[in-house]
N, C-alpha and C. Protein backbone atom coordinates (compact mmCIF):
# COMPACT_ATOMS: atom_id res chain seq x y z
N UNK A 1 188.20 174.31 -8.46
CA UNK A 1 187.24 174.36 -9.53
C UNK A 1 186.75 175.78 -9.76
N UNK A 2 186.59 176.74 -8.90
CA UNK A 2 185.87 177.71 -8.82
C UNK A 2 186.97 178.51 -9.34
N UNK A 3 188.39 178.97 -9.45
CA UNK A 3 189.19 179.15 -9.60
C UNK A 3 189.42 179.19 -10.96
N UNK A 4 189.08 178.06 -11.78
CA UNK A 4 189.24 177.53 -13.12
C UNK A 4 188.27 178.42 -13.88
N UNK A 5 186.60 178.46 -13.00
CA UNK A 5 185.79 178.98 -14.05
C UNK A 5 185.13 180.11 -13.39
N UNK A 6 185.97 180.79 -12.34
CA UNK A 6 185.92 182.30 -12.20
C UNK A 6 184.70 182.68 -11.67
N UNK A 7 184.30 181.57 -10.74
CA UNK A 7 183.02 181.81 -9.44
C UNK A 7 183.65 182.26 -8.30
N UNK A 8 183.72 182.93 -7.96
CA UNK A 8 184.80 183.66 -7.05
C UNK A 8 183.43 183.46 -5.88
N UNK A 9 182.16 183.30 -5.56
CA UNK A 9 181.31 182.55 -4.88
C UNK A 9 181.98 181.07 -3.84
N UNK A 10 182.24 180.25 -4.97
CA UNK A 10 182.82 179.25 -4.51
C UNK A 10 184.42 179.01 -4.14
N UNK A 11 184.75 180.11 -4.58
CA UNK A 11 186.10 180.46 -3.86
C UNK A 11 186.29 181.21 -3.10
N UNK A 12 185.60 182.04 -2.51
CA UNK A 12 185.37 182.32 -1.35
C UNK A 12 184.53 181.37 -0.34
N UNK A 13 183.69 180.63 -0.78
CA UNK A 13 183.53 179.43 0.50
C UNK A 13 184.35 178.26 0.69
N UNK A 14 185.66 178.21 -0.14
CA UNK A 14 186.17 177.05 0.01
C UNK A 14 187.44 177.74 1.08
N UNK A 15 188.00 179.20 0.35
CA UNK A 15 188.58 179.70 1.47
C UNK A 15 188.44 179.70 2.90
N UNK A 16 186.94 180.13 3.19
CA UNK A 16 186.52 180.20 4.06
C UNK A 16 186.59 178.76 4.92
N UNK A 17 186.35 178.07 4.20
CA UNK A 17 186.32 176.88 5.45
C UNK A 17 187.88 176.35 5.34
N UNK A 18 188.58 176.46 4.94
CA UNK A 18 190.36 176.19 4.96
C UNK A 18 190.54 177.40 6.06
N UNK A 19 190.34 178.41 6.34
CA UNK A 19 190.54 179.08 6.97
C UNK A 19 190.08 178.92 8.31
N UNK A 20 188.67 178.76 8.78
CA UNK A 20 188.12 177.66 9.79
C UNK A 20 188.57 177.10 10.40
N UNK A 21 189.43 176.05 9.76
CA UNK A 21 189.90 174.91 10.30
C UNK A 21 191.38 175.36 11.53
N UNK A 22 191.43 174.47 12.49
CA UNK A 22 192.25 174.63 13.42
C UNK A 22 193.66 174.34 12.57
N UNK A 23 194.87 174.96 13.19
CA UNK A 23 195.71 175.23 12.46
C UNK A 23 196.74 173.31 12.78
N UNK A 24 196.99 172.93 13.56
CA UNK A 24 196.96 171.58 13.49
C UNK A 24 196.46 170.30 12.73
N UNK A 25 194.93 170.71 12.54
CA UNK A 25 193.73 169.79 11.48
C UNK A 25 194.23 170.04 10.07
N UNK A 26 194.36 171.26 9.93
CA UNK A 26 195.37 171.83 8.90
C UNK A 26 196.55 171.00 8.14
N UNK A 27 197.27 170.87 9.23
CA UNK A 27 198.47 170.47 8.95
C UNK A 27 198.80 169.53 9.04
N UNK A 28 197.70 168.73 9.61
CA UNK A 28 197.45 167.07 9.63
C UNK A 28 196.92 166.28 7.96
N UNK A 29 195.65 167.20 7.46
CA UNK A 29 195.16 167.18 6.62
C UNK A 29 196.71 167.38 5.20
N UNK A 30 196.85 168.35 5.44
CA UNK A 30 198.03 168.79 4.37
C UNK A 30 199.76 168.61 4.76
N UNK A 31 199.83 167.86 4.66
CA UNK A 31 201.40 167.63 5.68
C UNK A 31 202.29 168.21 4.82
N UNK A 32 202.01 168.53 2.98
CA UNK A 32 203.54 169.32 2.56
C UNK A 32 202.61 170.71 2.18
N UNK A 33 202.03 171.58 3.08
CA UNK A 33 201.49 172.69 2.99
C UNK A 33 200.78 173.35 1.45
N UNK A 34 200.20 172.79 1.22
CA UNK A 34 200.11 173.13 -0.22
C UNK A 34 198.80 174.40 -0.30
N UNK A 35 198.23 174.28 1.18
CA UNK A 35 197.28 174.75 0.90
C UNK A 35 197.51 175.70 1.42
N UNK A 36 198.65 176.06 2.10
CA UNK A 36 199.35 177.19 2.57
C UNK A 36 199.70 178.30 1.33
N UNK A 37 200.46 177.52 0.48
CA UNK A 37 200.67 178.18 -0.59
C UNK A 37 199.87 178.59 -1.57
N UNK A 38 198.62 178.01 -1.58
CA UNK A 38 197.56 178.85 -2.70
C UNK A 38 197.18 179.57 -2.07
N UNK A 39 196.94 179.94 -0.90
CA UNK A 39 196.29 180.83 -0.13
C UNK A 39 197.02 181.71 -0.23
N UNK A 40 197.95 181.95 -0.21
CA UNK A 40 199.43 183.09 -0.38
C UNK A 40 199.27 183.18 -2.20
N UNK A 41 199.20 181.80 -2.79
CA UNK A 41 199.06 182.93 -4.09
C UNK A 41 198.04 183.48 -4.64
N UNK A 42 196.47 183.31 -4.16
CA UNK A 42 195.71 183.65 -3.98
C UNK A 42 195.01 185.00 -4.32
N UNK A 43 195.83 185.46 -2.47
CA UNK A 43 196.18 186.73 -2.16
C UNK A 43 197.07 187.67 -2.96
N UNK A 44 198.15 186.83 -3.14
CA UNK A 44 199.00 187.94 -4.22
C UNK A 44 198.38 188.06 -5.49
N UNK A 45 197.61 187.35 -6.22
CA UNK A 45 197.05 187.21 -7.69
C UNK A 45 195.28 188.31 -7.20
N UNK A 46 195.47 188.41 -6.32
CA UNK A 46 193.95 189.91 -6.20
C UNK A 46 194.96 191.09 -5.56
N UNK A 47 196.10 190.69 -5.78
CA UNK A 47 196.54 192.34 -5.12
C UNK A 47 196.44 192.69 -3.98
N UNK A 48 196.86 191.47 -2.78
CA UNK A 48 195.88 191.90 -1.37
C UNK A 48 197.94 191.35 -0.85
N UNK A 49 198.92 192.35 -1.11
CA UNK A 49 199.95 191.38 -0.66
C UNK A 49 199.79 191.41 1.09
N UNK A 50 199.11 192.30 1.91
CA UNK A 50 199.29 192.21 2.96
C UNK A 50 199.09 191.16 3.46
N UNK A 51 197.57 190.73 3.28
CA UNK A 51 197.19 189.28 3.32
C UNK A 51 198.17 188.07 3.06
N UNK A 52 198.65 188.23 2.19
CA UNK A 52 199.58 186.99 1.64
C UNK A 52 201.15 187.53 2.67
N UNK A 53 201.27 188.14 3.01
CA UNK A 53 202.43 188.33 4.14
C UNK A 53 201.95 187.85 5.23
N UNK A 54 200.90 188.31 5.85
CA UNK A 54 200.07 187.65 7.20
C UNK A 54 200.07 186.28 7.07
N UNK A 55 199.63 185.71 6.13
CA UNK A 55 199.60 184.15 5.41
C UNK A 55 201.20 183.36 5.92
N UNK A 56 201.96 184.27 5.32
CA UNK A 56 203.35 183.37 4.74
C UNK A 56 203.94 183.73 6.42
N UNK A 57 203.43 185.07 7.15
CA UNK A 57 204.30 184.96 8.34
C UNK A 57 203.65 183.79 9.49
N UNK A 58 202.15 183.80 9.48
CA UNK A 58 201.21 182.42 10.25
C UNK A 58 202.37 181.53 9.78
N UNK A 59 202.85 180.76 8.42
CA UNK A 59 203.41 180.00 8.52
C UNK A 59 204.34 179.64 8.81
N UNK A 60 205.33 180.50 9.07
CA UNK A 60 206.14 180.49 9.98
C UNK A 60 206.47 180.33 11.16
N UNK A 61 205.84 181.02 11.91
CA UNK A 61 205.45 180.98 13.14
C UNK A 61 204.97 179.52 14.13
N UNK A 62 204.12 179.09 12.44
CA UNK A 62 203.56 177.96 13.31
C UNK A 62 204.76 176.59 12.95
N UNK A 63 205.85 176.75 11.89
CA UNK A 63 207.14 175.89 11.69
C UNK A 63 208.23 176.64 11.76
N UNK A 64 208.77 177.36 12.41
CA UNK A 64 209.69 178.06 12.19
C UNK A 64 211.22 177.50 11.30
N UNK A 65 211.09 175.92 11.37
CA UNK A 65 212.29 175.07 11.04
C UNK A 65 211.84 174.96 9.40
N UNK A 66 210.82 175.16 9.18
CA UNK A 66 210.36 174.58 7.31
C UNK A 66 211.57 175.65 6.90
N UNK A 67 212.31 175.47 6.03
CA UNK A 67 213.25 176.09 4.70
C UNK A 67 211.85 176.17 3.92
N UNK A 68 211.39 175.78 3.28
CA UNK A 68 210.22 175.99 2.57
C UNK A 68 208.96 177.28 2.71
N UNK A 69 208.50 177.13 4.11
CA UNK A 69 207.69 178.44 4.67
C UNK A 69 209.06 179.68 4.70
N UNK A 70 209.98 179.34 5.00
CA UNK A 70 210.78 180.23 4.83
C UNK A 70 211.10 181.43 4.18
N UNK A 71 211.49 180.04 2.89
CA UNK A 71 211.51 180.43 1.11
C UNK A 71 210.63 181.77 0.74
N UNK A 72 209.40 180.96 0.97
CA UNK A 72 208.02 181.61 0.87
C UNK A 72 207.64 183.01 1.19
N UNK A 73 207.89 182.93 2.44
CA UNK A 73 208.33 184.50 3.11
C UNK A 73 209.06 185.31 2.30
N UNK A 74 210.13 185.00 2.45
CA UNK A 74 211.47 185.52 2.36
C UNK A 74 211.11 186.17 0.49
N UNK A 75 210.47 185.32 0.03
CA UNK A 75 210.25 185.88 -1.58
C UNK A 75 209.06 187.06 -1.69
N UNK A 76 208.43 187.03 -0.70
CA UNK A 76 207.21 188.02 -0.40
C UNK A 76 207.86 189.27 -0.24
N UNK A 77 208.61 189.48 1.43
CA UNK A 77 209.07 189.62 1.39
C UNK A 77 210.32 190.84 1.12
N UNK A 78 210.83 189.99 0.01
CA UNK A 78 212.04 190.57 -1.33
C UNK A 78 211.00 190.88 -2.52
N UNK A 79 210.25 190.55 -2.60
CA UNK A 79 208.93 191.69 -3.06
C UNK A 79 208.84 193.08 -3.36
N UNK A 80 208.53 193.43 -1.80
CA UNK A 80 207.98 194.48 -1.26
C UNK A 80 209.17 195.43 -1.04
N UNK A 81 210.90 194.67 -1.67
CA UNK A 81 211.91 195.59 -1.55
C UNK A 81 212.79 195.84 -0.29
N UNK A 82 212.27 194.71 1.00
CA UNK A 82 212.73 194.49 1.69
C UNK A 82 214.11 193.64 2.13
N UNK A 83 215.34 193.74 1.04
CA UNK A 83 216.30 193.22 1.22
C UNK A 83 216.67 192.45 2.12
N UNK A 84 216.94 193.18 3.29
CA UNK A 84 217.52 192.51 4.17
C UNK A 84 217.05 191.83 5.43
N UNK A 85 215.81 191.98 5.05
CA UNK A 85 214.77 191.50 6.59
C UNK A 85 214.67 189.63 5.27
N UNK A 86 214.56 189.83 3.89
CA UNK A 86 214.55 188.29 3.32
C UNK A 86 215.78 187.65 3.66
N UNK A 87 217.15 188.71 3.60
CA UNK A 87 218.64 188.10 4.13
C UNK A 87 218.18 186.95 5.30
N UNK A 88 218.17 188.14 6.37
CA UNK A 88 217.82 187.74 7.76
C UNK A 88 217.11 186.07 7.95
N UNK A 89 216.40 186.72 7.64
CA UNK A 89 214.92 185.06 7.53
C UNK A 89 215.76 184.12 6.46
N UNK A 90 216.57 184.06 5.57
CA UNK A 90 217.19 183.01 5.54
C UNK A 90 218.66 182.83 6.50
N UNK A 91 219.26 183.35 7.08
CA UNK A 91 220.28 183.63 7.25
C UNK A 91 220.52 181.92 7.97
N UNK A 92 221.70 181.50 7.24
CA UNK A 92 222.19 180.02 8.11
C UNK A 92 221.41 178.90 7.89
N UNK A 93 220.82 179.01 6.86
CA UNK A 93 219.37 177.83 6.35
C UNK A 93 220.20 176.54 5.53
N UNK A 94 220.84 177.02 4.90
CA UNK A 94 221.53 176.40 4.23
C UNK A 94 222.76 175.30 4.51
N UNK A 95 223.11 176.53 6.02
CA UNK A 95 224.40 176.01 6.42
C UNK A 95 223.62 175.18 7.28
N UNK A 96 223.15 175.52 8.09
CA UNK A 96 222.70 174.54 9.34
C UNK A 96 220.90 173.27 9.32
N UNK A 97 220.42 173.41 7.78
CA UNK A 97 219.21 172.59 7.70
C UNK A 97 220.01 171.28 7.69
N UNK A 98 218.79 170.51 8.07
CA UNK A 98 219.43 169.08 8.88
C UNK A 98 217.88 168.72 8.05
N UNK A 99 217.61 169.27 7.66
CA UNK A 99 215.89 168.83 6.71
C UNK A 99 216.22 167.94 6.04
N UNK A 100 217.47 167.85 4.87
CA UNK A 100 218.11 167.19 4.05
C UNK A 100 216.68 167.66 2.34
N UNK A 101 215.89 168.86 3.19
CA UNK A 101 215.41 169.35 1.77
C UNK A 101 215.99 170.11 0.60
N UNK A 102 216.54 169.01 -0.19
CA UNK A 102 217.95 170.13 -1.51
C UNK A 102 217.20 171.00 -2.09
N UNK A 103 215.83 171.08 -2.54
CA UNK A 103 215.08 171.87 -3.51
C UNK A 103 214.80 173.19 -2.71
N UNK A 104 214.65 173.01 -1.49
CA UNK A 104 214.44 174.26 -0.36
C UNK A 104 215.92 174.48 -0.33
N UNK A 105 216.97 174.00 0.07
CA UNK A 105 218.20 174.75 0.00
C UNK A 105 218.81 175.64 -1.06
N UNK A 106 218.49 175.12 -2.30
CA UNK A 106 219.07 175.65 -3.52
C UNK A 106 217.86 177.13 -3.62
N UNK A 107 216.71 177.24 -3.01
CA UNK A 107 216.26 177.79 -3.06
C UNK A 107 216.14 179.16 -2.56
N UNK A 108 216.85 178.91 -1.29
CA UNK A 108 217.08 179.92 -0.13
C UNK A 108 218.35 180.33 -1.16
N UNK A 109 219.10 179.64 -1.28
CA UNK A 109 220.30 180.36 -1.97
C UNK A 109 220.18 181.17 -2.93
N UNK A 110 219.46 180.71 -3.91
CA UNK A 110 218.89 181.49 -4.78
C UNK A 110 217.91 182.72 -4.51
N UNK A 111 217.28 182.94 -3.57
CA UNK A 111 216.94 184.08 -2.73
C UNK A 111 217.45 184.85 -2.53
N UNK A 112 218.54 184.44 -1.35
CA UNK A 112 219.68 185.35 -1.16
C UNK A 112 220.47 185.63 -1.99
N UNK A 113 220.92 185.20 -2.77
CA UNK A 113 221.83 185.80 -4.08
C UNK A 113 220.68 187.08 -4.35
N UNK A 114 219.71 186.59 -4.63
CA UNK A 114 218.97 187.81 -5.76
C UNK A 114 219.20 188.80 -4.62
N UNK A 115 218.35 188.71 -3.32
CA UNK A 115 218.45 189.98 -2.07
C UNK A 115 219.65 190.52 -1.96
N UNK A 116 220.61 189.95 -2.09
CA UNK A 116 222.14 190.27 -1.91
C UNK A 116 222.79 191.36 -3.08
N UNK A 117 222.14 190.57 -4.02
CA UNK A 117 222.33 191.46 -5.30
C UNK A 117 221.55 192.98 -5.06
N UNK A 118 220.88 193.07 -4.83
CA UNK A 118 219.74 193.81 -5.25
C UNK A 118 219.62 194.90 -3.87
N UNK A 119 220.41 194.30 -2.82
CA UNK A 119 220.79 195.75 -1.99
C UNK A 119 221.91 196.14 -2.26
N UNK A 120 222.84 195.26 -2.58
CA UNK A 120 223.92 196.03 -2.66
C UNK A 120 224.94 196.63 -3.00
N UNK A 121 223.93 198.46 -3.12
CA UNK A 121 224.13 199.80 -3.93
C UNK A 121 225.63 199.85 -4.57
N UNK A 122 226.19 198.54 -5.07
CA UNK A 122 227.23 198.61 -6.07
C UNK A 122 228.38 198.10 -5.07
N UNK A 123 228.03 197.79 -3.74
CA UNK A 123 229.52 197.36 -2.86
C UNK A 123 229.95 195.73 -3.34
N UNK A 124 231.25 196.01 -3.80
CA UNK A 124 231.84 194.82 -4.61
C UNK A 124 231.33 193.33 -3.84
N UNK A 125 232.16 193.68 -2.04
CA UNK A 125 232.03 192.77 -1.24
C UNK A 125 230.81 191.57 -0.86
N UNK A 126 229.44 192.92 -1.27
CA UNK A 126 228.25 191.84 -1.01
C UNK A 126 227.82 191.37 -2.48
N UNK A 127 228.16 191.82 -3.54
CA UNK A 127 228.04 191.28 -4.89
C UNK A 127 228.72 190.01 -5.04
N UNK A 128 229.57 190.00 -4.57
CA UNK A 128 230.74 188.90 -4.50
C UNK A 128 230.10 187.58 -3.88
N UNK A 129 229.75 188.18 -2.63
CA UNK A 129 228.91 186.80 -1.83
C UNK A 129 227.53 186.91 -2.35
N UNK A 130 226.88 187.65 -3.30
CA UNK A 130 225.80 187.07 -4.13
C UNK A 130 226.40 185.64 -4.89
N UNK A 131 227.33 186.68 -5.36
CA UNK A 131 227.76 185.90 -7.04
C UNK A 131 228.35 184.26 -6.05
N UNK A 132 228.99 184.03 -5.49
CA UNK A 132 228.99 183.08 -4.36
C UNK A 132 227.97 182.02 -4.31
N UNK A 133 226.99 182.90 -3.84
CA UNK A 133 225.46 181.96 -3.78
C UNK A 133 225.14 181.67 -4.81
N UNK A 134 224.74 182.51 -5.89
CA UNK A 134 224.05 181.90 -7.10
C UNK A 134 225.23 180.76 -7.62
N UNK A 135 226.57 180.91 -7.70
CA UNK A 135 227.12 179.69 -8.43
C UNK A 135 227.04 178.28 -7.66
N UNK A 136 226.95 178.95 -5.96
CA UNK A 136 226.84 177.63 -5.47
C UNK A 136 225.49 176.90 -5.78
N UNK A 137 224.27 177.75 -5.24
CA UNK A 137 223.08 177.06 -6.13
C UNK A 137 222.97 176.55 -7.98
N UNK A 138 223.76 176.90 -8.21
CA UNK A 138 223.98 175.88 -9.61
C UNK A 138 224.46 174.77 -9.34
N UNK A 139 225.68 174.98 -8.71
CA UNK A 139 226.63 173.45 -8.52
C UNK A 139 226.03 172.11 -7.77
N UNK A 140 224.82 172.58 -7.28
CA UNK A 140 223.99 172.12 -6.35
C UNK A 140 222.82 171.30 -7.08
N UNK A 141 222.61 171.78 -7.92
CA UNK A 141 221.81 171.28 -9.40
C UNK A 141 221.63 172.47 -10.55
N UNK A 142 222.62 172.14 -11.52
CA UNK A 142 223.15 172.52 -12.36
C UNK A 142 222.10 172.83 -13.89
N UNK A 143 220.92 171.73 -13.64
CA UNK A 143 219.46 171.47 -14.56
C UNK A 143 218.35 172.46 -14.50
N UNK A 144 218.61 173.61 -12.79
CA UNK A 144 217.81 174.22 -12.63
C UNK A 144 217.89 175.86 -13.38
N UNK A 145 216.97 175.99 -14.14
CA UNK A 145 216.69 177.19 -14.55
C UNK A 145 216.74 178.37 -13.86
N UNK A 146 216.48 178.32 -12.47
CA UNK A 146 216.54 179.53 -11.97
C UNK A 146 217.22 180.02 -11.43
N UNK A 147 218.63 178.74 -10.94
CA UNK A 147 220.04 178.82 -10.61
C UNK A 147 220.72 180.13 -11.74
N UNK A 148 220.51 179.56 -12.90
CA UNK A 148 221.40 180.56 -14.17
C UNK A 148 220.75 181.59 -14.35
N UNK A 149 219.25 181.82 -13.96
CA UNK A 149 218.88 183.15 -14.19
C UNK A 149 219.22 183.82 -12.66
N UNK A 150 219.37 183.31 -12.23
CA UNK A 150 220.03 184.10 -10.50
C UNK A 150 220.97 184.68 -11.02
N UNK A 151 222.51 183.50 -11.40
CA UNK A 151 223.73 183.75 -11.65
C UNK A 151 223.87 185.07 -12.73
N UNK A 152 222.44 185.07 -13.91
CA UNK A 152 222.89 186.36 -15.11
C UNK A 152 222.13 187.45 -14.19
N UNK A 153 221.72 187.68 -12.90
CA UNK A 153 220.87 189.06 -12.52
C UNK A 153 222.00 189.64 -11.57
N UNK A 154 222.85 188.45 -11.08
CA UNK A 154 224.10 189.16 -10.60
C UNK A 154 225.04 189.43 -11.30
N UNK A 155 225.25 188.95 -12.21
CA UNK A 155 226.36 188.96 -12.75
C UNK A 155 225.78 190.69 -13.63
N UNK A 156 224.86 190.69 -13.78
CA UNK A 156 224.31 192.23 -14.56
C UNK A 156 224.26 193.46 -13.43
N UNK A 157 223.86 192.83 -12.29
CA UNK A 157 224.63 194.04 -11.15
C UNK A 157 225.79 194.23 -10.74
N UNK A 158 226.72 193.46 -11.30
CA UNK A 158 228.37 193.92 -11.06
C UNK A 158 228.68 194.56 -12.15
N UNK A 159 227.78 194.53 -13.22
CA UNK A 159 228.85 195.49 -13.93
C UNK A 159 227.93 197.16 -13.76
């Protein structure tokens, strides 16, 4: 609410007590993290990305298996221009999640395509296994918008 009509009063005490709370009560309370994620966008929407990295790495830490907290990271992140530390943190998510979460898989893929793209300073080889990922995240669901805008940001770094 406070959010909506720009009492930043009451959004700072609602923070505050989400923050409070034991990180278990947490996650009992919120079982698909949601409140993980406003807090991270939060932070990034005042310009505080450190905060929202501290945020997205707590969540990790405390699931290391979520594809989702992953995601999350990994887009922070590829942010800040950090290519290959977002590689890394997805690396094998795809191949080896047993989550059976498709929207987090197509997602990581779509990650890594863009990171993949976007380090690499014109070498055919890792463009290739971008361009790889982004088509596989289409084929994966073909409806998603951000699959084809993956696929045209690589396909604009190969040439």
């Amino acid at each position: 609410m406070g959010i909506l009509t720009g009492d930043d009063g009451l959004v700072d005490a609602a923070l505050s007590e989400i923050l409070a709370l034991p990180i278990d009560q947490k996650h009992q309370l919120d079982p698909q993290r949601h409140v993980d994620y406003l807090l991270t966008q939060h932070h990034l929407a005042q310009g505080d990305g450190k905060e929202a990295l501290s945020l997205a790495q707590g969540a990790v830490r405390a699931e290391p298996s979520s594809t989702s907290q992953r995601n999350r990271l990994a887009s922070i992140v590829m942010q800040s221009g950090q290519y290959k530390d977002a590689l890394a943190l997805l690396a094998g998510i795809t191949l080896a999640d047993k989550s059976g979460d498709m929207n987090a898989n197509i997602k990581a893929l779509n990650i890594q395509a863009g990171a993949r793209a976007s380090d690499s300073k014109g070498e055919q080889e890792s463009l290739h296994k971008a361009l790889h990922e982004a088509q596989r995240a289409i084929m994966m669901r073909p409806s998603e918008m951000r699959g084809w805008r993956t696929l045209a940001y690589v396909r604009a770094r190969m040439i």
